[in-house]
PDB file of N, CA and C in Angstrom:
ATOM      1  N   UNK A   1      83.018  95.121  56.425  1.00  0.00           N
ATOM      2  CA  UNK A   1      82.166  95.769  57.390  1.00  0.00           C
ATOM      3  C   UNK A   1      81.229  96.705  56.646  1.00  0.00           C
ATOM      4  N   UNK A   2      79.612  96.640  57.196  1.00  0.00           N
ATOM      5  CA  UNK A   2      78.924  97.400  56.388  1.00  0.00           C
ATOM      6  C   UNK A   2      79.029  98.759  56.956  1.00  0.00           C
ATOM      7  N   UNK A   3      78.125 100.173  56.170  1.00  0.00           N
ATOM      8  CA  UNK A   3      78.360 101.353  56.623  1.00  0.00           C
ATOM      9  C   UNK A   3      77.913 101.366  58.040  1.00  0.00           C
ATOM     10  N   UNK A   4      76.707 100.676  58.286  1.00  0.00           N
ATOM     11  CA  UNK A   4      75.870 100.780  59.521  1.00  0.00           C
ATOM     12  C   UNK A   4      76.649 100.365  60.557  1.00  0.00           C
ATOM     13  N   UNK A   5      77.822  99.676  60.481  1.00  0.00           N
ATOM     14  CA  UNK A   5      78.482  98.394  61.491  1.00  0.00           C
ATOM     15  C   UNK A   5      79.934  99.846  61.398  1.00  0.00           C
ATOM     16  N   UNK A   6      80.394 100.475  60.400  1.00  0.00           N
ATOM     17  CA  UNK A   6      81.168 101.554  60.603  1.00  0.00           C
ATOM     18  C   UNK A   6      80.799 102.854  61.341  1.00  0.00           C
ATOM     19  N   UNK A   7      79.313 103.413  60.982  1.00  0.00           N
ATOM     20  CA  UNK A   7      78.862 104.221  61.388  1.00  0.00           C
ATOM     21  C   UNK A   7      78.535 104.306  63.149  1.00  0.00           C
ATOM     22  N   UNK A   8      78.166 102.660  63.708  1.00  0.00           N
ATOM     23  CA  UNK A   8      77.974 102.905  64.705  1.00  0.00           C
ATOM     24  C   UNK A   8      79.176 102.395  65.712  1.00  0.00           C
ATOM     25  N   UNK A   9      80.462 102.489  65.145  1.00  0.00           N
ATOM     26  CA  UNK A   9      81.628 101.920  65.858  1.00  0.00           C
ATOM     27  C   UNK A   9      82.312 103.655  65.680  1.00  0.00           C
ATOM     28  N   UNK A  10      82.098 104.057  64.775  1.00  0.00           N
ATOM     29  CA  UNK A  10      82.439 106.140  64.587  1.00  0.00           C
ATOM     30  C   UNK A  10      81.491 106.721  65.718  1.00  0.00           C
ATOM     31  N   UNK A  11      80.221 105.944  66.039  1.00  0.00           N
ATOM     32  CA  UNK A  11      79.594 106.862  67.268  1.00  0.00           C
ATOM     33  C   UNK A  11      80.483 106.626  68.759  1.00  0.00           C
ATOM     34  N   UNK A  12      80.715 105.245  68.648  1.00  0.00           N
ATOM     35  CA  UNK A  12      80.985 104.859  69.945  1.00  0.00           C
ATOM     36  C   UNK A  12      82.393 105.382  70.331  1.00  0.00           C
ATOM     37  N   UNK A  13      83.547 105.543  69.034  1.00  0.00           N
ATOM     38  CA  UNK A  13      84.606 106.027  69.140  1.00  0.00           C
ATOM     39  C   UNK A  13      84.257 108.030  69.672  1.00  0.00           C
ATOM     40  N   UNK A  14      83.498 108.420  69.185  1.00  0.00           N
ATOM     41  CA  UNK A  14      83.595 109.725  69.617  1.00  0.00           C
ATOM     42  C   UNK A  14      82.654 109.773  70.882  1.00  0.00           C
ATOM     43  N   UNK A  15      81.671 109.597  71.010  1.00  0.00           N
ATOM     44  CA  UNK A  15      81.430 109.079  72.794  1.00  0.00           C
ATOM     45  C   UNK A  15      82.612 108.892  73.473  1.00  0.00           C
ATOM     46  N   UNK A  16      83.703 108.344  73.282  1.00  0.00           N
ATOM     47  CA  UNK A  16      84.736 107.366  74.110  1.00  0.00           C
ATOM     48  C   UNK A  16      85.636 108.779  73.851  1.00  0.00           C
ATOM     49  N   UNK A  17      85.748 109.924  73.057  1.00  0.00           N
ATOM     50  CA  UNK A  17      86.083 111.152  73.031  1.00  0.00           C
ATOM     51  C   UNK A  17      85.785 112.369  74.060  1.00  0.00           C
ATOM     52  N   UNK A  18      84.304 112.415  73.730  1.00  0.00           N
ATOM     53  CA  UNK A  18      83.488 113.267  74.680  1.00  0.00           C
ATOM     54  C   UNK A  18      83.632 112.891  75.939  1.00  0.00           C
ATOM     55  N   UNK A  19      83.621 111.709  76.421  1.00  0.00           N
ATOM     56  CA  UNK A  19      83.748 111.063  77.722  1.00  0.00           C
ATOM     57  C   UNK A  19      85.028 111.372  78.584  1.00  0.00           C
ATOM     58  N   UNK A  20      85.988 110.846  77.533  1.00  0.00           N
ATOM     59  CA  UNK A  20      87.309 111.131  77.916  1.00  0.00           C
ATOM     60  C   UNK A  20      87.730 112.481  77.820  1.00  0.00           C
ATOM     61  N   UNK A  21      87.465 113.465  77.414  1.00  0.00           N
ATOM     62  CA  UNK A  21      87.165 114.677  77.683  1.00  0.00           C
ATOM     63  C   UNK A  21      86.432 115.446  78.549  1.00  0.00           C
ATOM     64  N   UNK A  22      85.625 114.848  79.134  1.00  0.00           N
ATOM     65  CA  UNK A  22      84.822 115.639  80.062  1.00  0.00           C
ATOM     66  C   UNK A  22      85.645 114.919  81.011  1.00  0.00           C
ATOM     67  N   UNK A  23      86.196 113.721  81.394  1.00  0.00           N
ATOM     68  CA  UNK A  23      87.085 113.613  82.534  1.00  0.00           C
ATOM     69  C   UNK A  23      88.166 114.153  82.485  1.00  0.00           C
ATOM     70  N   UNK A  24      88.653 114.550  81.908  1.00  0.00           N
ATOM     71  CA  UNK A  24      89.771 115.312  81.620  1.00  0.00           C
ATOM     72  C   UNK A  24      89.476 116.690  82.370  1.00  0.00           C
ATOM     73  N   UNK A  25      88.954 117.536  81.750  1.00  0.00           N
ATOM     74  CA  UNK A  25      88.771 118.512  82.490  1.00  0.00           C
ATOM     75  C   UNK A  25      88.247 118.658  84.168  1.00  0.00           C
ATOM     76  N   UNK A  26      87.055 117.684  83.806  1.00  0.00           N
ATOM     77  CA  UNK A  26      86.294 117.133  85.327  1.00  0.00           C
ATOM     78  C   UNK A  26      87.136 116.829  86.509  1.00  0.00           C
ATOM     79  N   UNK A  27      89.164 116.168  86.288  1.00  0.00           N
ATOM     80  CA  UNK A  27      90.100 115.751  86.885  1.00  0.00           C
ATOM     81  C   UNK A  27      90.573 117.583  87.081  1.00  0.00           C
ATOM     82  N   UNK A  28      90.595 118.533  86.191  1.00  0.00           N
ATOM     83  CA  UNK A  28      91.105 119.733  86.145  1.00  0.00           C
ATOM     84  C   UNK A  28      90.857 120.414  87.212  1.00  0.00           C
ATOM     85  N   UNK A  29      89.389 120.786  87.141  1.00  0.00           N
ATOM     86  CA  UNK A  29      88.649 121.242  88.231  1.00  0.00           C
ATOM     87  C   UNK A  29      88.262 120.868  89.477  1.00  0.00           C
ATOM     88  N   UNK A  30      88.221 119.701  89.487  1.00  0.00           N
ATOM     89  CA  UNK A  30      87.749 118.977  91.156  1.00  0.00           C
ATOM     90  C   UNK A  30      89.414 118.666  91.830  1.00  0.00           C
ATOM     91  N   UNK A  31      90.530 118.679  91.662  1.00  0.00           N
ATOM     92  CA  UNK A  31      91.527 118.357  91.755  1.00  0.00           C
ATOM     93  C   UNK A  31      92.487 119.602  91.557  1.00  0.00           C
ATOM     94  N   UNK A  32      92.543 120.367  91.085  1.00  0.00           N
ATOM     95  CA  UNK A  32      93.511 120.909  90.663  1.00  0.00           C
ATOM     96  C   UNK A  32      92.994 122.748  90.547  1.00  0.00           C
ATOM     97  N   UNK A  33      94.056 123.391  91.481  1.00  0.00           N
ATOM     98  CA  UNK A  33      93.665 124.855  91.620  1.00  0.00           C
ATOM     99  C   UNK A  33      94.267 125.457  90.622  1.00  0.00           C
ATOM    100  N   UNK A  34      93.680 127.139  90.124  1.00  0.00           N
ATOM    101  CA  UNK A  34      93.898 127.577  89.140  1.00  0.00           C
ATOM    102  C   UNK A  34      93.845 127.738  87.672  1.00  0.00           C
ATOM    103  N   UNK A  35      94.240 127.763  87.157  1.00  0.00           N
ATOM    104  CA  UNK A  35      93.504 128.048  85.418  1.00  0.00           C
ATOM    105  C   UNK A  35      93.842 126.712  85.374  1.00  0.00           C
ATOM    106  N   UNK A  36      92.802 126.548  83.948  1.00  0.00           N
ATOM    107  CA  UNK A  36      93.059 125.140  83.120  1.00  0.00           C
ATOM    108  C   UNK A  36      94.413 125.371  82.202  1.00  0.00           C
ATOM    109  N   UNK A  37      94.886 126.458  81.759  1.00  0.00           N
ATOM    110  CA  UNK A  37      95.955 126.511  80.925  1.00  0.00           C
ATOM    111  C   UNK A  37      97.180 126.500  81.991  1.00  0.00           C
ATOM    112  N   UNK A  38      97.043 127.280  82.506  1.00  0.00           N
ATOM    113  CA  UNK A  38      98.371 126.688  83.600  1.00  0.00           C
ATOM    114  C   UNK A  38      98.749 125.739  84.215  1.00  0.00           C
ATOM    115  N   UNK A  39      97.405 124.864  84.826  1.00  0.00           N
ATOM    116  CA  UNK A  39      97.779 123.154  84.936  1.00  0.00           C
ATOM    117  C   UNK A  39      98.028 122.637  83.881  1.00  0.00           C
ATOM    118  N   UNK A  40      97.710 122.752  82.454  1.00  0.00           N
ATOM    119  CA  UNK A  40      97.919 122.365  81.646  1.00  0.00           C
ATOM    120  C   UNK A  40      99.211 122.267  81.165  1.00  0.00           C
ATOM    121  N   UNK A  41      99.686 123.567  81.301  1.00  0.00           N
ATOM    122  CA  UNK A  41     101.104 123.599  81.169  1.00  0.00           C
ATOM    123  C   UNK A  41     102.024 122.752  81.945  1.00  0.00           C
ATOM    124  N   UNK A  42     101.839 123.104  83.235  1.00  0.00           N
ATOM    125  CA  UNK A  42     102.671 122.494  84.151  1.00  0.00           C
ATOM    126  C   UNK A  42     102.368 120.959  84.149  1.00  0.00           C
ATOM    127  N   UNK A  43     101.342 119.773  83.879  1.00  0.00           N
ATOM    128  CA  UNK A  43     101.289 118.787  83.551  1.00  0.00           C
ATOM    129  C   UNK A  43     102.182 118.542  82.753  1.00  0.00           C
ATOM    130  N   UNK A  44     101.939 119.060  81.266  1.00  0.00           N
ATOM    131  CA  UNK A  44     102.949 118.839  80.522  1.00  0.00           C
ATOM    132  C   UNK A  44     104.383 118.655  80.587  1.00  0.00           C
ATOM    133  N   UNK A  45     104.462 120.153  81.286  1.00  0.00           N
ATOM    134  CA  UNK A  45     105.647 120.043  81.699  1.00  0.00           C
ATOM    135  C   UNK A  45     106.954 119.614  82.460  1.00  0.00           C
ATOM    136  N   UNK A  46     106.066 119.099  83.482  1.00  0.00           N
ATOM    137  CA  UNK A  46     106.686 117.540  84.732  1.00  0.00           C
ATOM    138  C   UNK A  46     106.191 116.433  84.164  1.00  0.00           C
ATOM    139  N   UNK A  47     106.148 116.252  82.967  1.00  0.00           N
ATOM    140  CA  UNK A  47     105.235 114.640  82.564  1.00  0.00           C
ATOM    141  C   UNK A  47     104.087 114.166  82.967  1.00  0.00           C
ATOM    142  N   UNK A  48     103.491 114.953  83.707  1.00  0.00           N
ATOM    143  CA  UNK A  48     102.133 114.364  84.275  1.00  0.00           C
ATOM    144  C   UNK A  48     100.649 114.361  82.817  1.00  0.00           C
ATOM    145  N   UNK A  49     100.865 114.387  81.927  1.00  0.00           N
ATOM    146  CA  UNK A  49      99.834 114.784  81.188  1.00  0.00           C
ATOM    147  C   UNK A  49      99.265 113.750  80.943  1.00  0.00           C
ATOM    148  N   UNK A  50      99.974 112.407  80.793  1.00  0.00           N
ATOM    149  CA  UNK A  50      99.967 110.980  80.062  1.00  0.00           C
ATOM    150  C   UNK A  50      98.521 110.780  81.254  1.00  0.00           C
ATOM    151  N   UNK A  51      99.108 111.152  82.444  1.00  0.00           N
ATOM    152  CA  UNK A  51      98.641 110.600  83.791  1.00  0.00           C
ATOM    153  C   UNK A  51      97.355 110.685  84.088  1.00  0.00           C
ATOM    154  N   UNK A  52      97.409 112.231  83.907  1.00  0.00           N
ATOM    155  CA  UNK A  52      96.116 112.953  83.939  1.00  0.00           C
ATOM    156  C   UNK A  52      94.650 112.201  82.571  1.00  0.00           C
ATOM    157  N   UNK A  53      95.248 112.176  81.637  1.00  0.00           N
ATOM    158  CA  UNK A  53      94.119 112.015  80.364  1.00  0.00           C
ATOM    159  C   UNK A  53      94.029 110.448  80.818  1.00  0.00           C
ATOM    160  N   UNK A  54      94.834 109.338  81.175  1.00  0.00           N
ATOM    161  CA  UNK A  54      94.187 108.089  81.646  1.00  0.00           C
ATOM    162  C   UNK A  54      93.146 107.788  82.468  1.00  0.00           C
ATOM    163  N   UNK A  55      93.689 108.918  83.559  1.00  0.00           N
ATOM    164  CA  UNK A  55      92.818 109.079  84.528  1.00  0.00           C
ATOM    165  C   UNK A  55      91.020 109.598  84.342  1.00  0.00           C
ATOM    166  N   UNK A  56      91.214 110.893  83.420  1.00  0.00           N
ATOM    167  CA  UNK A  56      90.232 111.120  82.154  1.00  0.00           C
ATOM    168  C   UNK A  56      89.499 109.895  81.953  1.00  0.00           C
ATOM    169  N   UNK A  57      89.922 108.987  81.747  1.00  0.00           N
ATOM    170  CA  UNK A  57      89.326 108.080  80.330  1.00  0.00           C
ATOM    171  C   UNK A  57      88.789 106.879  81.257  1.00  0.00           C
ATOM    172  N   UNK A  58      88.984 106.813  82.761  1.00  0.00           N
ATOM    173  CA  UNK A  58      87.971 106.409  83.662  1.00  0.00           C
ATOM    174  C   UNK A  58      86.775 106.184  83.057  1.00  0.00           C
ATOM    175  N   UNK A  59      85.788 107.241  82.883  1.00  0.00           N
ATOM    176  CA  UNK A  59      84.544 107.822  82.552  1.00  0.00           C
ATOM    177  C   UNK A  59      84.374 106.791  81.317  1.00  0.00           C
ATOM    178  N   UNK A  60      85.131 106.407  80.733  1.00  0.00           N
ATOM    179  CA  UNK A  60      84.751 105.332  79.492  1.00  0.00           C
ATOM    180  C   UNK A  60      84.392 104.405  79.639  1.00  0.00           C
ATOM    181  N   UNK A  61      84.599 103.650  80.987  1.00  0.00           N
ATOM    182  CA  UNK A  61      84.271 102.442  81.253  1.00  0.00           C
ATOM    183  C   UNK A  61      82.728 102.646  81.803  1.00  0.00           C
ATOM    184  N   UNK A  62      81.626 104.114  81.908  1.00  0.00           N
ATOM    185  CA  UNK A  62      80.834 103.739  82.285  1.00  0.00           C
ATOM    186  C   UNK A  62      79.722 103.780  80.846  1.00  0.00           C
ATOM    187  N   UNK A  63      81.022 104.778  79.946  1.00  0.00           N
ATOM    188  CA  UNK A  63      80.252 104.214  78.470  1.00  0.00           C
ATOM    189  C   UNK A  63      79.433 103.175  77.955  1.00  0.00           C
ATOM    190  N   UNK A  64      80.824 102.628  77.775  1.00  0.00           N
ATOM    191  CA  UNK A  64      81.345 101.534  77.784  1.00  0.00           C
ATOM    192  C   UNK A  64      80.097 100.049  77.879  1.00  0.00           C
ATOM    193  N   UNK A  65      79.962 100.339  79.481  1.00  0.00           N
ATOM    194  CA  UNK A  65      78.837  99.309  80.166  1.00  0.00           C
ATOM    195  C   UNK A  65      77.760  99.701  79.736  1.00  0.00           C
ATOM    196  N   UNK A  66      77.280 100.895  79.469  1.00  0.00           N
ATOM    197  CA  UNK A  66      75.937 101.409  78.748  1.00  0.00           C
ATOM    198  C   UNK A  66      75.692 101.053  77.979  1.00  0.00           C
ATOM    199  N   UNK A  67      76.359 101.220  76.818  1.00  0.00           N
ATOM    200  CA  UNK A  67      76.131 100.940  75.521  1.00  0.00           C
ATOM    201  C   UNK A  67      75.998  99.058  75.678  1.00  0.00           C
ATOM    202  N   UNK A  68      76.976  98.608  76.131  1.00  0.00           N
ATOM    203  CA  UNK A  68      76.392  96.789  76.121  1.00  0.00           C
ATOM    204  C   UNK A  68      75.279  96.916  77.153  1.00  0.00           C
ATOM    205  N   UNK A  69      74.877  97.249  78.001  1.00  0.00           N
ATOM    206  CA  UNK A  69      73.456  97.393  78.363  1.00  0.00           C
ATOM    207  C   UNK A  69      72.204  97.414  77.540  1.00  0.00           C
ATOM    208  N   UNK A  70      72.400  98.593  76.557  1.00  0.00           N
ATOM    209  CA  UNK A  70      71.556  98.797  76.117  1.00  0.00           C
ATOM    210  C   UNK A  70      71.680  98.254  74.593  1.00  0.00           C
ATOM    211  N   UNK A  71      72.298  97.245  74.285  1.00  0.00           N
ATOM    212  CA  UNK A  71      72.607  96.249  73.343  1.00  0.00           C
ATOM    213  C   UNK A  71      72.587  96.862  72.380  1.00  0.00           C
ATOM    214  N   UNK A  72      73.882  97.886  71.923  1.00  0.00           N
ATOM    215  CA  UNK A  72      74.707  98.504  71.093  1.00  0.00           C
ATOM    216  C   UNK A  72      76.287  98.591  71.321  1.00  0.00           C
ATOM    217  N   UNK A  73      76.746  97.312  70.703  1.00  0.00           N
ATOM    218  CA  UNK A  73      77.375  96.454  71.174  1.00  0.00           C
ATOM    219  C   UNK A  73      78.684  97.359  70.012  1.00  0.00           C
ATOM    220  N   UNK A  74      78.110  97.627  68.592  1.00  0.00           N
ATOM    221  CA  UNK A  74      79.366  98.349  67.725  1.00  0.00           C
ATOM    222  C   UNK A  74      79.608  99.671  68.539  1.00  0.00           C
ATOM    223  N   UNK A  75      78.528 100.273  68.630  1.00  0.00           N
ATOM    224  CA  UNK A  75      78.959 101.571  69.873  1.00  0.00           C
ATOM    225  C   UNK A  75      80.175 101.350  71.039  1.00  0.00           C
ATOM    226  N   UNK A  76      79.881 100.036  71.507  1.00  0.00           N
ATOM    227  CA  UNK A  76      80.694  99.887  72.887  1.00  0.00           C
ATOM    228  C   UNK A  76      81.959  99.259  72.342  1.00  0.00           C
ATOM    229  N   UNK A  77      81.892  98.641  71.278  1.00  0.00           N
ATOM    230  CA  UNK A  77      83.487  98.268  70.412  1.00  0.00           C
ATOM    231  C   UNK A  77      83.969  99.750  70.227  1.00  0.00           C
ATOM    232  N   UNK A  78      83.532 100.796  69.807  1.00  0.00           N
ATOM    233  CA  UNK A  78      84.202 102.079  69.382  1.00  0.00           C
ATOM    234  C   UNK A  78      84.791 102.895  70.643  1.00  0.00           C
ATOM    235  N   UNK A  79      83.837 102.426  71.667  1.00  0.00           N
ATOM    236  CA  UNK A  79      84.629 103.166  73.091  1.00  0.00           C
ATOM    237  C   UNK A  79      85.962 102.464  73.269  1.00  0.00           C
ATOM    238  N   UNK A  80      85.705 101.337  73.022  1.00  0.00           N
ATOM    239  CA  UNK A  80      86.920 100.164  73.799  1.00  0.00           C
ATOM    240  C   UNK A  80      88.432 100.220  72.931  1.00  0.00           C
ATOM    241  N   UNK A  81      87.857 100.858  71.396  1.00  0.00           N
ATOM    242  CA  UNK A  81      88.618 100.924  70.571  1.00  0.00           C
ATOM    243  C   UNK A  81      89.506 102.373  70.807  1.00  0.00           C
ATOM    244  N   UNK A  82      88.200 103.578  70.873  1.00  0.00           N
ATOM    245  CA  UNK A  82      89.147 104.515  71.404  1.00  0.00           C
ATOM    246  C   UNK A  82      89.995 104.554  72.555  1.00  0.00           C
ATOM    247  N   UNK A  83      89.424 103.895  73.051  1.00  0.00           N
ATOM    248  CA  UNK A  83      90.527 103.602  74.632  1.00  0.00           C
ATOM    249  C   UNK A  83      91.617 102.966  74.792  1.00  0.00           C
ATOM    250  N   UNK A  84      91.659 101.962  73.386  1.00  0.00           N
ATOM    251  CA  UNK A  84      93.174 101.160  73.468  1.00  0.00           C
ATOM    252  C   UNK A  84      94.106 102.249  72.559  1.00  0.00           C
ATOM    253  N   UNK A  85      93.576 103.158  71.523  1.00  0.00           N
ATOM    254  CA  UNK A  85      94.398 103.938  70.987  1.00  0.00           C
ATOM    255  C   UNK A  85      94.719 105.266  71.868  1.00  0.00           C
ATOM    256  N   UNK A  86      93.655 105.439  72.960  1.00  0.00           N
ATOM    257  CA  UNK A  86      94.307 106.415  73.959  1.00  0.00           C
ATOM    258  C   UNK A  86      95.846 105.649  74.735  1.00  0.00           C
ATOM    259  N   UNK A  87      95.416 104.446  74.816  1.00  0.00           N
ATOM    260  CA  UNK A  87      96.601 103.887  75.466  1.00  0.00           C
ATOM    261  C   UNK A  87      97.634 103.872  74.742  1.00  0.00           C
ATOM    262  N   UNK A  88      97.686 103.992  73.448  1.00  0.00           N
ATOM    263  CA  UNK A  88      98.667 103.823  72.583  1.00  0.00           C
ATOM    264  C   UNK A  88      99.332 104.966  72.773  1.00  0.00           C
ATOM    265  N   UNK A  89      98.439 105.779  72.244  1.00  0.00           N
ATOM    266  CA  UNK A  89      98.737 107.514  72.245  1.00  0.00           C
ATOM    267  C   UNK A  89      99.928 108.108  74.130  1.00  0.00           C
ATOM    268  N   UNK A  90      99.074 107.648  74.724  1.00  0.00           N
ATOM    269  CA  UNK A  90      99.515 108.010  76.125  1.00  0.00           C
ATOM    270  C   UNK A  90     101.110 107.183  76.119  1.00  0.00           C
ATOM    271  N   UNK A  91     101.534 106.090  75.938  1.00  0.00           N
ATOM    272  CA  UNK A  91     102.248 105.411  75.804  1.00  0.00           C
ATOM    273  C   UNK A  91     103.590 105.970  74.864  1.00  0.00           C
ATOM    274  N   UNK A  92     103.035 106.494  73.475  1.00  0.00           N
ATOM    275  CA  UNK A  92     104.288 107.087  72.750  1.00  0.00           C
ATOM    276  C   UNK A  92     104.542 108.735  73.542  1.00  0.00           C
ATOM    277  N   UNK A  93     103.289 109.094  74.259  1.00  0.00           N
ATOM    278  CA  UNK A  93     103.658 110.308  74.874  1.00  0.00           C
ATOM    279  C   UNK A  93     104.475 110.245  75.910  1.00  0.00           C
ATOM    280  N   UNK A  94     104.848 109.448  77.047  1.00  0.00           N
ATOM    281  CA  UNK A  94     105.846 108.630  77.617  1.00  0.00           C
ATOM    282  C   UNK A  94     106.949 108.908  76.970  1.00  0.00           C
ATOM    283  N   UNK A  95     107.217 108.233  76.279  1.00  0.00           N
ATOM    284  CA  UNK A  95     108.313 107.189  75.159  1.00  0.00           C
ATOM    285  C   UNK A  95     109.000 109.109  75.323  1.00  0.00           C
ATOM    286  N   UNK A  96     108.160 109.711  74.269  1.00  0.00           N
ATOM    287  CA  UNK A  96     108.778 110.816  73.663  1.00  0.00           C
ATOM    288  C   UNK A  96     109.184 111.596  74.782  1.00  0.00           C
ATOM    289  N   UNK A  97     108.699 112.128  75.963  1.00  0.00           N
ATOM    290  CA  UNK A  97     109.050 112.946  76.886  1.00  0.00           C
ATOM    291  C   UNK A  97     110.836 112.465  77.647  1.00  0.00           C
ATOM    292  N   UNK A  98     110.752 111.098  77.814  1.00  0.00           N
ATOM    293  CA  UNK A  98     111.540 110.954  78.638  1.00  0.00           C
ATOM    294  C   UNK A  98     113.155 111.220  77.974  1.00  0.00           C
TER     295      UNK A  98
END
């Protein structure tokens, strides 16, 4: 893989970051009363966290379609990529809680 074909699969992976981050919080606030550190906690703490950041990562799929829209296609591999390692991630976070 050349740098250019790395470089623009590193954009699309941190897009698929920012994204999934702004739903994250975006789920915080429109949903959920009180501080962000105290839902935070208490997610964590009843297992809901896995739940919450999937839910987050919604927002990727409109990445996602953008980027193959606008025919930046390694970009939209890097969303799709961060999103199966969110699934991964969310998945051993499971595993470990229970």
């Amino acid at each position: 893989m050349g740098a250019t074909i790395r470089k623009e699969v590193l954009i699309g992976a941190i897009t698929g970051l920012i994204v999934n981050t702004f739903g994250v919080l975006l789920f915080f606030l429109l949903f959920l009363e009180g501080s962000f550190k105290v839902n935070f906690n208490y997610a964590y703490q009843y297992d809901e966290l896995g739940k919450i950041i999937a839910i987050g990562a919604i927002p990727n799929l409109a990445a996602f379609f953008l980027f193959l829209k606008i025919k930046r296609f390694y970009r939209a591999r890097g969303v799709l990529l961060f999103t199966i390692l969110l699934a991964i991630a969310i998945l051993f976070l499971n595993i470990s809680t229970k």
